[in-house]
N, C-alpha and C. Protein backbone atom coordinates (compact mmCIF):
# COMPACT_ATOMS: atom_id res chain seq x y z
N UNK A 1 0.86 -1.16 0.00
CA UNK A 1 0.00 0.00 0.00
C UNK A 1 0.90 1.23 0.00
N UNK A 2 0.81 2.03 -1.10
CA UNK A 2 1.18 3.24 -1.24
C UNK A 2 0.97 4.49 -0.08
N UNK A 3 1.52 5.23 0.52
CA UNK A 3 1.15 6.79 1.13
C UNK A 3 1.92 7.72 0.49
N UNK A 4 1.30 8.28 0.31
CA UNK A 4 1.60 9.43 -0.34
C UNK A 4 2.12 11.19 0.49
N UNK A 5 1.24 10.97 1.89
CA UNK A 5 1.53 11.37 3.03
C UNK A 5 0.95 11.27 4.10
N UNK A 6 1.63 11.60 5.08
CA UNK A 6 0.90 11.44 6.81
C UNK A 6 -0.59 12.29 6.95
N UNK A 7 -1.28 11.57 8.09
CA UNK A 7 -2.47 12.67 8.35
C UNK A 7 -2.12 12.73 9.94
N UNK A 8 -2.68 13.57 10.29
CA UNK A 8 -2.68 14.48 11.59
C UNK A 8 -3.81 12.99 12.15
N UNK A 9 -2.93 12.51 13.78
CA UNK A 9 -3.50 11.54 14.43
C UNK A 9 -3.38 11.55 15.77
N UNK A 10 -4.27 11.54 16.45
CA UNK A 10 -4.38 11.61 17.87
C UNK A 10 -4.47 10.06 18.48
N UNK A 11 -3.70 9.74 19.19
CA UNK A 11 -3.42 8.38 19.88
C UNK A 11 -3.20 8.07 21.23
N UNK A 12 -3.76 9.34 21.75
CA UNK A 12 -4.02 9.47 23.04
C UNK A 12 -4.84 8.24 23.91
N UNK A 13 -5.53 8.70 23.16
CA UNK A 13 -6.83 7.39 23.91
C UNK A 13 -7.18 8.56 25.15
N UNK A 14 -6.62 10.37 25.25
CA UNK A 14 -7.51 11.06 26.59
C UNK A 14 -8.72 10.57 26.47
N UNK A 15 -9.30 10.66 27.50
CA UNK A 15 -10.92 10.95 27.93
C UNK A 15 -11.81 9.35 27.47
N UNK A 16 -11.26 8.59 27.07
CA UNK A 16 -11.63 7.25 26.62
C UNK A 16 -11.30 6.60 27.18
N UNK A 17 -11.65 4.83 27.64
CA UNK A 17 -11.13 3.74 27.73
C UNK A 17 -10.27 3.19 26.60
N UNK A 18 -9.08 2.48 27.20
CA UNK A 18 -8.48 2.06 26.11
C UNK A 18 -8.06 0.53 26.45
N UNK A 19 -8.88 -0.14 27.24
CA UNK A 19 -8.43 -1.58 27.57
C UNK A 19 -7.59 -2.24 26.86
N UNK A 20 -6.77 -2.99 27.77
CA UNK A 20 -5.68 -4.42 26.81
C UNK A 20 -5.91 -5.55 27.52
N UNK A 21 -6.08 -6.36 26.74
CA UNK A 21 -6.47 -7.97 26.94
C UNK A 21 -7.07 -8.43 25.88
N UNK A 22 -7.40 -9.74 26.28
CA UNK A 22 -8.37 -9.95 25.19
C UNK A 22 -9.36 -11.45 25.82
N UNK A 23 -10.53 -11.69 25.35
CA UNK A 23 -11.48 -12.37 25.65
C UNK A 23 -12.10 -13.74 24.91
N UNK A 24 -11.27 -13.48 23.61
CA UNK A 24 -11.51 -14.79 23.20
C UNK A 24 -10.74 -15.20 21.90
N UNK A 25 -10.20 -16.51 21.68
CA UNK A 25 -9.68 -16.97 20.50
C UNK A 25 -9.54 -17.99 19.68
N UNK A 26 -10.04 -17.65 18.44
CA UNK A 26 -10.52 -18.27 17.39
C UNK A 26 -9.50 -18.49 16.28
N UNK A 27 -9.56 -20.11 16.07
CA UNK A 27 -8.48 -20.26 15.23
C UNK A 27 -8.80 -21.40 14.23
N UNK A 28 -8.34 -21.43 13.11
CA UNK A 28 -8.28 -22.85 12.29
C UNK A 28 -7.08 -22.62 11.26
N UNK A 29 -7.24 -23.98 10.98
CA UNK A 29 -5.90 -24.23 10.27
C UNK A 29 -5.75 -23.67 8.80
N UNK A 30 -4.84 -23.63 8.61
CA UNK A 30 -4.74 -22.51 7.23
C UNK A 30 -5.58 -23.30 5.78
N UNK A 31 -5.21 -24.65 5.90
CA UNK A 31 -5.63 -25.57 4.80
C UNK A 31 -6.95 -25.62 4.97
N UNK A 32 -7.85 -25.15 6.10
CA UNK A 32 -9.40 -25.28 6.00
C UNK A 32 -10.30 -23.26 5.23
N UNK A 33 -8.83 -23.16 4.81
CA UNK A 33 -9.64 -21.69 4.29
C UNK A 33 -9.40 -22.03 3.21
N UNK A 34 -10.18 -21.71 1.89
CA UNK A 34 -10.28 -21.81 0.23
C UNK A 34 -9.59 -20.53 0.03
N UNK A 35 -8.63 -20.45 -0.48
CA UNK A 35 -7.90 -19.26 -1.34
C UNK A 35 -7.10 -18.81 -0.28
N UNK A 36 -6.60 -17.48 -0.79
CA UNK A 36 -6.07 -16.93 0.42
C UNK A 36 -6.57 -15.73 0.59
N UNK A 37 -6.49 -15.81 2.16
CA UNK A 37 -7.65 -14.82 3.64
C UNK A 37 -6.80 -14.73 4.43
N UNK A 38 -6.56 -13.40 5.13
CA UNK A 38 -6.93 -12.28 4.38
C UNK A 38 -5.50 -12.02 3.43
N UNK A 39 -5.86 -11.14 2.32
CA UNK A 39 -4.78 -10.96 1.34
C UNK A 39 -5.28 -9.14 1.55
N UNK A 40 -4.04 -8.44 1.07
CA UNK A 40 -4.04 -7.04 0.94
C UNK A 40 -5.29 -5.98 0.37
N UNK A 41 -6.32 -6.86 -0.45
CA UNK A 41 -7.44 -6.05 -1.20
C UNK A 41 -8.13 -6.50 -0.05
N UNK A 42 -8.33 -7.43 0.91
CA UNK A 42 -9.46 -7.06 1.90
C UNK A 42 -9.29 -6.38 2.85
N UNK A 43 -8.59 -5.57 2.63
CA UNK A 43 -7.93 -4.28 4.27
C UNK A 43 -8.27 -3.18 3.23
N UNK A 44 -9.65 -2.37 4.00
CA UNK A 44 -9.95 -0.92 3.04
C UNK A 44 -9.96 -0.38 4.49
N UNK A 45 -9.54 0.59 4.47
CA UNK A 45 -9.40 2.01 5.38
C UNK A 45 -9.26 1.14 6.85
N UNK A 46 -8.31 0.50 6.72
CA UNK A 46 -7.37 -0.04 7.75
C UNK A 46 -8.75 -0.74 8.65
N UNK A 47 -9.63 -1.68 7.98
CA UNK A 47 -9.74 -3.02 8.95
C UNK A 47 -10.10 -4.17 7.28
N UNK A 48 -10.25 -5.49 8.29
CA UNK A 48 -10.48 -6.56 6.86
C UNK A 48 -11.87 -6.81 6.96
N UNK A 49 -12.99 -6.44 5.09
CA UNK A 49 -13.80 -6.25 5.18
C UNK A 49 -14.38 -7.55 4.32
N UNK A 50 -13.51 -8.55 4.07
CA UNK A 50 -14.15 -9.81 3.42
C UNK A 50 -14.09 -10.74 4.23
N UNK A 51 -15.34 -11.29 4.54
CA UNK A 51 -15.31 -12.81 5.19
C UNK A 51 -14.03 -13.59 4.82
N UNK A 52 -13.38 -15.32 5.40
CA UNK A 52 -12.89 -16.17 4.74
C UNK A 52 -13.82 -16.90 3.90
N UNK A 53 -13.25 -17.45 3.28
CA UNK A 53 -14.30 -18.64 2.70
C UNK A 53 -13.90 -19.99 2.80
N UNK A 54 -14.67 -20.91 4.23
CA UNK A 54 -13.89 -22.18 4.11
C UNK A 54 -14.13 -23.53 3.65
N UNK A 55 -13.47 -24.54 3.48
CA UNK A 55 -13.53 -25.85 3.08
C UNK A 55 -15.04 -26.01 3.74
N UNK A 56 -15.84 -26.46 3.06
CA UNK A 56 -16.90 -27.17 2.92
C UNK A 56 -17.19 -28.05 4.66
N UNK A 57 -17.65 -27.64 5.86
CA UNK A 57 -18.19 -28.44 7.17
C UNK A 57 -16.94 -27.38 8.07
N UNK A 58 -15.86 -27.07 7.36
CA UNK A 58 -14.78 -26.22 8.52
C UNK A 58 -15.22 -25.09 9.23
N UNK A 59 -14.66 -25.17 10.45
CA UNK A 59 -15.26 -23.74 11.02
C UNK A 59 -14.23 -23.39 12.02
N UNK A 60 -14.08 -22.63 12.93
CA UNK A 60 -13.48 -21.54 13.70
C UNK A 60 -13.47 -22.50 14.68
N UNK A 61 -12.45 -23.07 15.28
CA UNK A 61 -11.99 -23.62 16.90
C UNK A 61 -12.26 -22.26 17.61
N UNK A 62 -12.69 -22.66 19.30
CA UNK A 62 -12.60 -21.87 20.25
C UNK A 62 -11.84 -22.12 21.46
N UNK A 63 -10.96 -21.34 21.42
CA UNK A 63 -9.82 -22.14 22.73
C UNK A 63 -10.23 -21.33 24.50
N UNK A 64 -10.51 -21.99 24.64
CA UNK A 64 -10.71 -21.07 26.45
C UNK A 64 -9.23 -21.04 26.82
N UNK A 65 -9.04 -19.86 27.36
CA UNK A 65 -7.55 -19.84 28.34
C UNK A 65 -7.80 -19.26 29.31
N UNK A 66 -6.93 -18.93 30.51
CA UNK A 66 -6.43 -18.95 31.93
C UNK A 66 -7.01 -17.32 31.36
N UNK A 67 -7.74 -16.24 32.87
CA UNK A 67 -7.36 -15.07 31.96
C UNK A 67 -6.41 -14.17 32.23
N UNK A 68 -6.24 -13.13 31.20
CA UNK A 68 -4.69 -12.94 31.16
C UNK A 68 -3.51 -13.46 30.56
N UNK A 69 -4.39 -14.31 29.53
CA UNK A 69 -2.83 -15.10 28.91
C UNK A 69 -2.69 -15.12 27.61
N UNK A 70 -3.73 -14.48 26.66
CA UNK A 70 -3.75 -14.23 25.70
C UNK A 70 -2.93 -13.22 25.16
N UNK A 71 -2.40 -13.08 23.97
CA UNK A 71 -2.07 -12.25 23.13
C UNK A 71 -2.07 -12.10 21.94
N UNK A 72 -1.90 -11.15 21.01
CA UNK A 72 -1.91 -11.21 19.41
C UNK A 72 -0.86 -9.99 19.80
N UNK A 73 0.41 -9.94 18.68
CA UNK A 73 1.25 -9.09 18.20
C UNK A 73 1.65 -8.76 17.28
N UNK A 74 2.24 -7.20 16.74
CA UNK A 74 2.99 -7.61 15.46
C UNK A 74 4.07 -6.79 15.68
N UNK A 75 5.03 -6.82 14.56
CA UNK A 75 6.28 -5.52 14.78
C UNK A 75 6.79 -5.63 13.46
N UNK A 76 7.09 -4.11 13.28
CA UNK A 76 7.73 -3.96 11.47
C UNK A 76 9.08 -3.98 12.11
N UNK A 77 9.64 -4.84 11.01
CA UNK A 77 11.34 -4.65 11.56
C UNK A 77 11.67 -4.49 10.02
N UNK A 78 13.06 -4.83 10.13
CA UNK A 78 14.11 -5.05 8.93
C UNK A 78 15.02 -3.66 8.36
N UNK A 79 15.91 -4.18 7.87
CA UNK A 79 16.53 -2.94 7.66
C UNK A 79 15.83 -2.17 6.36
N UNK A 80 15.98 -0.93 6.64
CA UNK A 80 15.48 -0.05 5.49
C UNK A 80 15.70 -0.29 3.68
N UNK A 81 14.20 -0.04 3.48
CA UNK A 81 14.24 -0.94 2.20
C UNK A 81 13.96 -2.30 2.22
N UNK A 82 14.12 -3.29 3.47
CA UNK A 82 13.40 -4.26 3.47
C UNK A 82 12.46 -4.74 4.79
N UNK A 83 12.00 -3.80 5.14
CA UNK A 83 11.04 -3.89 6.05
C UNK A 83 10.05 -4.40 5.98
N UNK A 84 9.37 -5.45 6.81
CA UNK A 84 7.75 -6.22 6.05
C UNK A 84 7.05 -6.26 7.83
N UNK A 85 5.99 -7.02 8.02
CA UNK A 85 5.49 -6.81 9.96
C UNK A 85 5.80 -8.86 10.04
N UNK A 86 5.66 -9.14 11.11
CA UNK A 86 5.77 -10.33 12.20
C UNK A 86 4.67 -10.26 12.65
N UNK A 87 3.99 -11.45 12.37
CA UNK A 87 2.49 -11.53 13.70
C UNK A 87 2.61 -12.66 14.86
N UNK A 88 2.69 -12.43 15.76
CA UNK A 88 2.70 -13.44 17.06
C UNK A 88 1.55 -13.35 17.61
N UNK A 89 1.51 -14.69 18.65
CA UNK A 89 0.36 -14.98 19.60
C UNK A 89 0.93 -15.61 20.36
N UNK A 90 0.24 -15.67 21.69
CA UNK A 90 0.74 -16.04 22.56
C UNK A 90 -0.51 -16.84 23.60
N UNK A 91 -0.38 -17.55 23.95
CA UNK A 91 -1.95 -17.79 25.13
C UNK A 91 -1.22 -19.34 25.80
N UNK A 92 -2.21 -19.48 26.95
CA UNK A 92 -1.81 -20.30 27.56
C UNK A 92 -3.20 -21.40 27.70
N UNK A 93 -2.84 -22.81 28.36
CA UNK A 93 -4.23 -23.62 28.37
C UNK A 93 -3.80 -24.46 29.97
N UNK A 94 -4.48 -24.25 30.56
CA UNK A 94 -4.41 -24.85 31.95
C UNK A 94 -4.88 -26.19 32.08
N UNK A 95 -4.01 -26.94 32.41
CA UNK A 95 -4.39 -28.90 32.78
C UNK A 95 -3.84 -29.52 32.12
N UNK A 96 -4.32 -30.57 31.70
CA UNK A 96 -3.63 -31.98 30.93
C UNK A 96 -4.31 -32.95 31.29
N UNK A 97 -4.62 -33.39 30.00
CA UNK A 97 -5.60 -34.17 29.97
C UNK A 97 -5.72 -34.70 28.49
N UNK A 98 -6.41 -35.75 28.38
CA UNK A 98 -6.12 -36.49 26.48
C UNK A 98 -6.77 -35.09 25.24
N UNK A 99 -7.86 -34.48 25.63
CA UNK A 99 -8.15 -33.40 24.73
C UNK A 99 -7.15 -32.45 24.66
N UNK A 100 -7.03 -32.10 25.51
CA UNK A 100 -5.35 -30.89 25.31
C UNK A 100 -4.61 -31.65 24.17
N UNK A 101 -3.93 -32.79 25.13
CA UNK A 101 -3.12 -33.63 24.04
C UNK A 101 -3.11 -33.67 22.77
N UNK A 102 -4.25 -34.15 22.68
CA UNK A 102 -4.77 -34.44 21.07
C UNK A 102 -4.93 -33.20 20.45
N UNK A 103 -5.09 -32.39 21.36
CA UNK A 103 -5.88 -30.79 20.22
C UNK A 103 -4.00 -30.26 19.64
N UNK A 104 -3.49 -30.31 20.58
CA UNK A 104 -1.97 -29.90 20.45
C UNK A 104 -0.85 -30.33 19.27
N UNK A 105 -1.34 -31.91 19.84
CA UNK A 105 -0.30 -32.52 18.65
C UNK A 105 -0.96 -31.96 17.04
N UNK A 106 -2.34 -31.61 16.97
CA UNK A 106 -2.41 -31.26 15.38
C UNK A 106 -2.03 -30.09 14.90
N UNK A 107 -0.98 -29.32 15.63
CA UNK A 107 -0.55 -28.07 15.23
C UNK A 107 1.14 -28.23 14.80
N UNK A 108 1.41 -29.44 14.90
CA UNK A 108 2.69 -29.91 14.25
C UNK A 108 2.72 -29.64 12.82
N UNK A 109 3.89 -29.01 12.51
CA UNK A 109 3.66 -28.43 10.98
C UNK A 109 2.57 -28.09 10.33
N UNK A 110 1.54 -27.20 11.25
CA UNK A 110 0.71 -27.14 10.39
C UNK A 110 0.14 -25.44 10.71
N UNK A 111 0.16 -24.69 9.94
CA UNK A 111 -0.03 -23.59 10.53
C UNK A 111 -1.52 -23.13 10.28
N UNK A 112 -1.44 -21.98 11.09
CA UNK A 112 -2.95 -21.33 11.62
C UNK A 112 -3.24 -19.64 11.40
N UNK A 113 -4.75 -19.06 11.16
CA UNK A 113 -4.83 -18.53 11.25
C UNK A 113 -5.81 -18.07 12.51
N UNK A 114 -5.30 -17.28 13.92
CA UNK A 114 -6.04 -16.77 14.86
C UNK A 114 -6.76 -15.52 14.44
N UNK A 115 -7.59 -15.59 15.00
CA UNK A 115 -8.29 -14.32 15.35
C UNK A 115 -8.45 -14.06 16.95
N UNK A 116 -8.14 -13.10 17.32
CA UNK A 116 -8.33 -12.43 18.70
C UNK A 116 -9.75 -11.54 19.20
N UNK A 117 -10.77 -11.53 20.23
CA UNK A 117 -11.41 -10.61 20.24
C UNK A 117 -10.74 -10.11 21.96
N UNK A 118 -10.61 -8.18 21.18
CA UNK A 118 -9.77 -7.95 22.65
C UNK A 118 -10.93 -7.33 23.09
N UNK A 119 -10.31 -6.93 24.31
CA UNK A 119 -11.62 -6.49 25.74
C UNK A 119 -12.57 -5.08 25.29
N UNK A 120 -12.16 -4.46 24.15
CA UNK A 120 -13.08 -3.74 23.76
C UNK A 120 -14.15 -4.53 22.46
N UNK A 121 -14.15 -5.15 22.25
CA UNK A 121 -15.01 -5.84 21.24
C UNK A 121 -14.50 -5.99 20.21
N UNK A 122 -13.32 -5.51 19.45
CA UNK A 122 -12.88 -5.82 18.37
C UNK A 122 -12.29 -6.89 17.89
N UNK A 123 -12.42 -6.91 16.94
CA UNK A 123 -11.47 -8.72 16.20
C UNK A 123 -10.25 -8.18 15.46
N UNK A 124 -9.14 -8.93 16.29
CA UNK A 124 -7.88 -8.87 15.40
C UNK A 124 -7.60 -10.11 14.48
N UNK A 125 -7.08 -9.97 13.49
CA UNK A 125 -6.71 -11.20 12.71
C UNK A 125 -4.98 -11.10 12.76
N UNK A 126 -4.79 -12.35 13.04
CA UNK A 126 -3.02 -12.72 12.93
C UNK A 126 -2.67 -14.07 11.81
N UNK A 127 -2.06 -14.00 10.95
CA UNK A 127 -1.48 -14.93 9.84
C UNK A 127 -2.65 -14.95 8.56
N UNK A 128 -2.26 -15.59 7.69
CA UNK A 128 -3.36 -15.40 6.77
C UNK A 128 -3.07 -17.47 6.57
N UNK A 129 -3.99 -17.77 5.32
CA UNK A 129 -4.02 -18.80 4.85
C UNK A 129 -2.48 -18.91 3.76
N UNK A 130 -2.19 -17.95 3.27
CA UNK A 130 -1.41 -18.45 2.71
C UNK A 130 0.61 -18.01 3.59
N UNK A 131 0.26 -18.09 4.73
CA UNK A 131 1.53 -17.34 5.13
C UNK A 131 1.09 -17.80 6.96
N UNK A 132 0.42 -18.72 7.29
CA UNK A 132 0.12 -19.35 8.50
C UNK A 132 1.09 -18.89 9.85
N UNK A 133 0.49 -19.12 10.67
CA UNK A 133 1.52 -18.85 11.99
C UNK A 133 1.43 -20.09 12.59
N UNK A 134 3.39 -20.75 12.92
CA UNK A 134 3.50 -22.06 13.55
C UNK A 134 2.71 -22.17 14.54
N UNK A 135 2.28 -23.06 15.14
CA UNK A 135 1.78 -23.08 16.72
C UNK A 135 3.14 -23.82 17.14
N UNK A 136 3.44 -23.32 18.12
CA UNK A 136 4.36 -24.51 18.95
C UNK A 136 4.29 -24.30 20.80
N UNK A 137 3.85 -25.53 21.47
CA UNK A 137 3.56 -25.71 22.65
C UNK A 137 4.48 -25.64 23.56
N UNK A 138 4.53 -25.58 24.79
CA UNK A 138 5.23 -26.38 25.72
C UNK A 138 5.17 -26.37 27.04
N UNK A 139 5.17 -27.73 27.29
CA UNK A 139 4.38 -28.12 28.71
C UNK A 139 5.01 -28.32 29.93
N UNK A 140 4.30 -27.97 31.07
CA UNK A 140 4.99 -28.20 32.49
C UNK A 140 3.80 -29.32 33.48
N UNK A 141 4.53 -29.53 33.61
CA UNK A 141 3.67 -30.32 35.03
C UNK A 141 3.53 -29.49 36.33
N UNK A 142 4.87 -28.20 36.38
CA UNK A 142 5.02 -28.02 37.78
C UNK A 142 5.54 -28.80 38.98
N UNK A 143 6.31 -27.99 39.94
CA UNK A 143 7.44 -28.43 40.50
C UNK A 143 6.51 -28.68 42.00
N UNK A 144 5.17 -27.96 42.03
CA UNK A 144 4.45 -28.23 43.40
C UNK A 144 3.35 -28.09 43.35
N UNK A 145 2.57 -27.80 44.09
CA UNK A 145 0.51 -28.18 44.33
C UNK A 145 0.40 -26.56 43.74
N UNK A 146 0.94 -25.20 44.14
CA UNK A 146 -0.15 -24.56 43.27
C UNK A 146 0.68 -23.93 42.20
N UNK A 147 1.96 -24.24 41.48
CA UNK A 147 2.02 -24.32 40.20
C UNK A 147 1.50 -24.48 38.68
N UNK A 148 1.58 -24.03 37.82
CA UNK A 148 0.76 -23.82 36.69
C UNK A 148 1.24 -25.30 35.83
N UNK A 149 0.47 -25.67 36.44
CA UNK A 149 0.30 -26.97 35.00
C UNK A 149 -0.92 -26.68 34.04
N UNK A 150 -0.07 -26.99 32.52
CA UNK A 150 -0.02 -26.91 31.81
C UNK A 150 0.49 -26.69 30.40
N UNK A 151 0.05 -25.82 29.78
CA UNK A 151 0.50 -25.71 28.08
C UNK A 151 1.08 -23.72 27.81
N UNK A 152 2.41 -23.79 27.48
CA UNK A 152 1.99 -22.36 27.34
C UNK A 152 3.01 -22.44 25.44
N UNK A 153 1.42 -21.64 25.02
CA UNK A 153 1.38 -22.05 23.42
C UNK A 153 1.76 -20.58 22.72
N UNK A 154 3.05 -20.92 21.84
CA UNK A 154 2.65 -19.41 20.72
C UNK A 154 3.36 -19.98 19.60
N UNK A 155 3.06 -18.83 18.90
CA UNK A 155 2.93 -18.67 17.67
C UNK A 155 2.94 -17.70 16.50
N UNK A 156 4.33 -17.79 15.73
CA UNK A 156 4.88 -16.76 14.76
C UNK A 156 4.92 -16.87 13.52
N UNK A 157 5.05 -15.88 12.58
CA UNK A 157 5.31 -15.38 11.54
C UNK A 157 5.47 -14.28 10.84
N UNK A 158 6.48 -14.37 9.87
CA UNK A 158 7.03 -12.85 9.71
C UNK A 158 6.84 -12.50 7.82
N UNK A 159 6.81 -11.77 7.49
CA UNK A 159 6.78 -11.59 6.03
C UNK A 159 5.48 -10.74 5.43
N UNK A 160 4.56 -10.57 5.98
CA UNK A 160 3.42 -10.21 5.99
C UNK A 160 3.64 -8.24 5.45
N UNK A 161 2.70 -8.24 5.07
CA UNK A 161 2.81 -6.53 4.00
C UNK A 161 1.90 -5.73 5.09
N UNK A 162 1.16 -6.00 6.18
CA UNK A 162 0.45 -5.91 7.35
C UNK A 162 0.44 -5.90 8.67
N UNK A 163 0.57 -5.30 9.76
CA UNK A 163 0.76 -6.09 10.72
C UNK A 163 -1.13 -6.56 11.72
N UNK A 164 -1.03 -6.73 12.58
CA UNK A 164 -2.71 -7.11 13.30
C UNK A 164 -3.67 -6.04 12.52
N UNK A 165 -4.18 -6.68 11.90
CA UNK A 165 -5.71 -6.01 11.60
C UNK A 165 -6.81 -6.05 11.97
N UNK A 166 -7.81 -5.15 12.18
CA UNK A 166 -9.09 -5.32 12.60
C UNK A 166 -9.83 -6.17 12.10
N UNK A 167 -10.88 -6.87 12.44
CA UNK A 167 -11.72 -7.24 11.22
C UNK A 167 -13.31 -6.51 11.22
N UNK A 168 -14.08 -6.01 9.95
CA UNK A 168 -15.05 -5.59 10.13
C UNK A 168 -16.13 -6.02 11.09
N UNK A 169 -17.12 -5.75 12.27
CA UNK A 169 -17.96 -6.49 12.63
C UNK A 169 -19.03 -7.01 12.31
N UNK A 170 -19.31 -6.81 11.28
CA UNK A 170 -20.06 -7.63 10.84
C UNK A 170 -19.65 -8.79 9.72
N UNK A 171 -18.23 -8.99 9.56
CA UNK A 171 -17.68 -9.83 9.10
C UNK A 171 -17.06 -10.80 10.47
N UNK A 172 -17.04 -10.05 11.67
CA UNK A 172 -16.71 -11.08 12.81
C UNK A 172 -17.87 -11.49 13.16
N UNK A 173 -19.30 -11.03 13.54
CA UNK A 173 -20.62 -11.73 13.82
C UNK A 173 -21.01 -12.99 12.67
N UNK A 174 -20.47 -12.50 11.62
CA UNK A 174 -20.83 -14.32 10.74
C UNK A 174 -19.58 -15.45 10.38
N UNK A 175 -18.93 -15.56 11.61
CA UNK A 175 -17.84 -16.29 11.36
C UNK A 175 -18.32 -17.40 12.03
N UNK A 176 -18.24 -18.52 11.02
CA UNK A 176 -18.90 -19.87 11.75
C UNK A 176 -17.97 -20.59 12.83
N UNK A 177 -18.56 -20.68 13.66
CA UNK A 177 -17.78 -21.57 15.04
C UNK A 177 -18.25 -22.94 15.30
N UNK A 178 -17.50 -23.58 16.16
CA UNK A 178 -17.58 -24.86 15.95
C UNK A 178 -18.45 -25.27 17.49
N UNK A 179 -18.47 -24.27 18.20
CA UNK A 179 -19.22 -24.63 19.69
C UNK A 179 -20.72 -24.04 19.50
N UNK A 180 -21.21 -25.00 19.15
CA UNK A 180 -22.67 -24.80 19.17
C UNK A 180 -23.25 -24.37 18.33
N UNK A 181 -22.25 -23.71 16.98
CA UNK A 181 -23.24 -23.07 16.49
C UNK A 181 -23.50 -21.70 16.33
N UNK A 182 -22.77 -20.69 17.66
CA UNK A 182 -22.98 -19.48 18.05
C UNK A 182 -21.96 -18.72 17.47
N UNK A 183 -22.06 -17.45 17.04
CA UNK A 183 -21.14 -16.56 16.46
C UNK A 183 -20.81 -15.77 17.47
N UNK A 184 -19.94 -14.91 17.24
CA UNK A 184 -19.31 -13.68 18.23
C UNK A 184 -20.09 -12.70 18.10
N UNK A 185 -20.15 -12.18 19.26
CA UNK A 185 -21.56 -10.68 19.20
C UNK A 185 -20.44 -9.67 19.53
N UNK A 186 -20.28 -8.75 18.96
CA UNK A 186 -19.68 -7.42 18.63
C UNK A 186 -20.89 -6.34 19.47
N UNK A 187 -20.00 -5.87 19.99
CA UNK A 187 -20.63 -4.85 20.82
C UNK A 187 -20.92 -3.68 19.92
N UNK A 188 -22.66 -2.89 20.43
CA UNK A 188 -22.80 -2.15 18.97
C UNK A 188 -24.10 -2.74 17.77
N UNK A 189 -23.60 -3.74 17.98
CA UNK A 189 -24.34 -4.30 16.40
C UNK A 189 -25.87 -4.45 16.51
């Protein structure tokens, strides 16, 4: 994306809430999206305004975590002239048990695209289908009784012409999920 020049921006967040966290996260694997989502023509005036479109029965995993352990990130690096953004995630899953297990091991070579909804209602998107973010785990048992057992999971990639984007809400209210049935309600709508 071309600029041509800066506009005058206030990033204060005075007189507003500006919460950080986030409340919920939604993910599937890159091979269950048809084409590639999101790509650069679905980001108009800085959020993504096209649904995915997925494989035929696929839909949106919902991961519960500990709260407080979520994240979505990005950062432009590189040296000048070759600068591109990095998207990370980060979250954690408390216990152990054969579903953890099993949900875990299928993120072996296989990458993902998350979506984040943070504590103000918005949806971030991190990785696309064609440029996935690894998942990679790793687990503790803990050394005593109130130690954190469990999984603490993230997940990178760098190359991206973007870094975290919004997604429109009413492109996050029709994102099919796999628990029940129920979509994400966007505050507002």
């Amino acid at each position: 994306m071309a600029f041509v020049s800066l506009v005058d921006l206030d990033g204060s967040s005075e007189g507003s809430p500006n919460p950080g966290g986030t409340r919920n996260l939604l993910i599937i694997a890159r091979k269950d999206i048809v084409g590639v989502w999101p790509k650069e023509g679905d980001i108009v005036d800085g959020e993504i305004v096209n649904p995915p479109v997925l494989v035929d029965g696929k839909k949106f995993a919902e991961y519960e975590f500990p709260d407080g352990t979520f994240k979505l990130g990005d950062s432009a690096s590189g040296d000048p002239g070759f600068m591109s953004y990095k998207h990370t995630i980060e979250f954690m899953l408390a216990g152990f048990n054969k579903k953890i297990v099993n949900e875990m091991r299928k993120h072996l070579n296989t990458p993902s695209v998350v979506i984040g909804e943070l504590n103000d209602g918005v949806f971030g998107v991190a990785g696309a289908s064609d440029n996935g973010l690894y998942v990679k785990s790793d687990f503790t048992s803990g050394g005593k009784g109130n130690d954190k057992r469990g999984y603490t999971v993230k997940g990178e990639q760098d190359g991206f012409m973007w870094g975290i984007v919004p997604l429109k809400p009413s492109v996050a209210t029709a994102l099919p999920l796999l628990s029940s049935g129920s979509v994400p309600v966007v505050p507002g709508q």
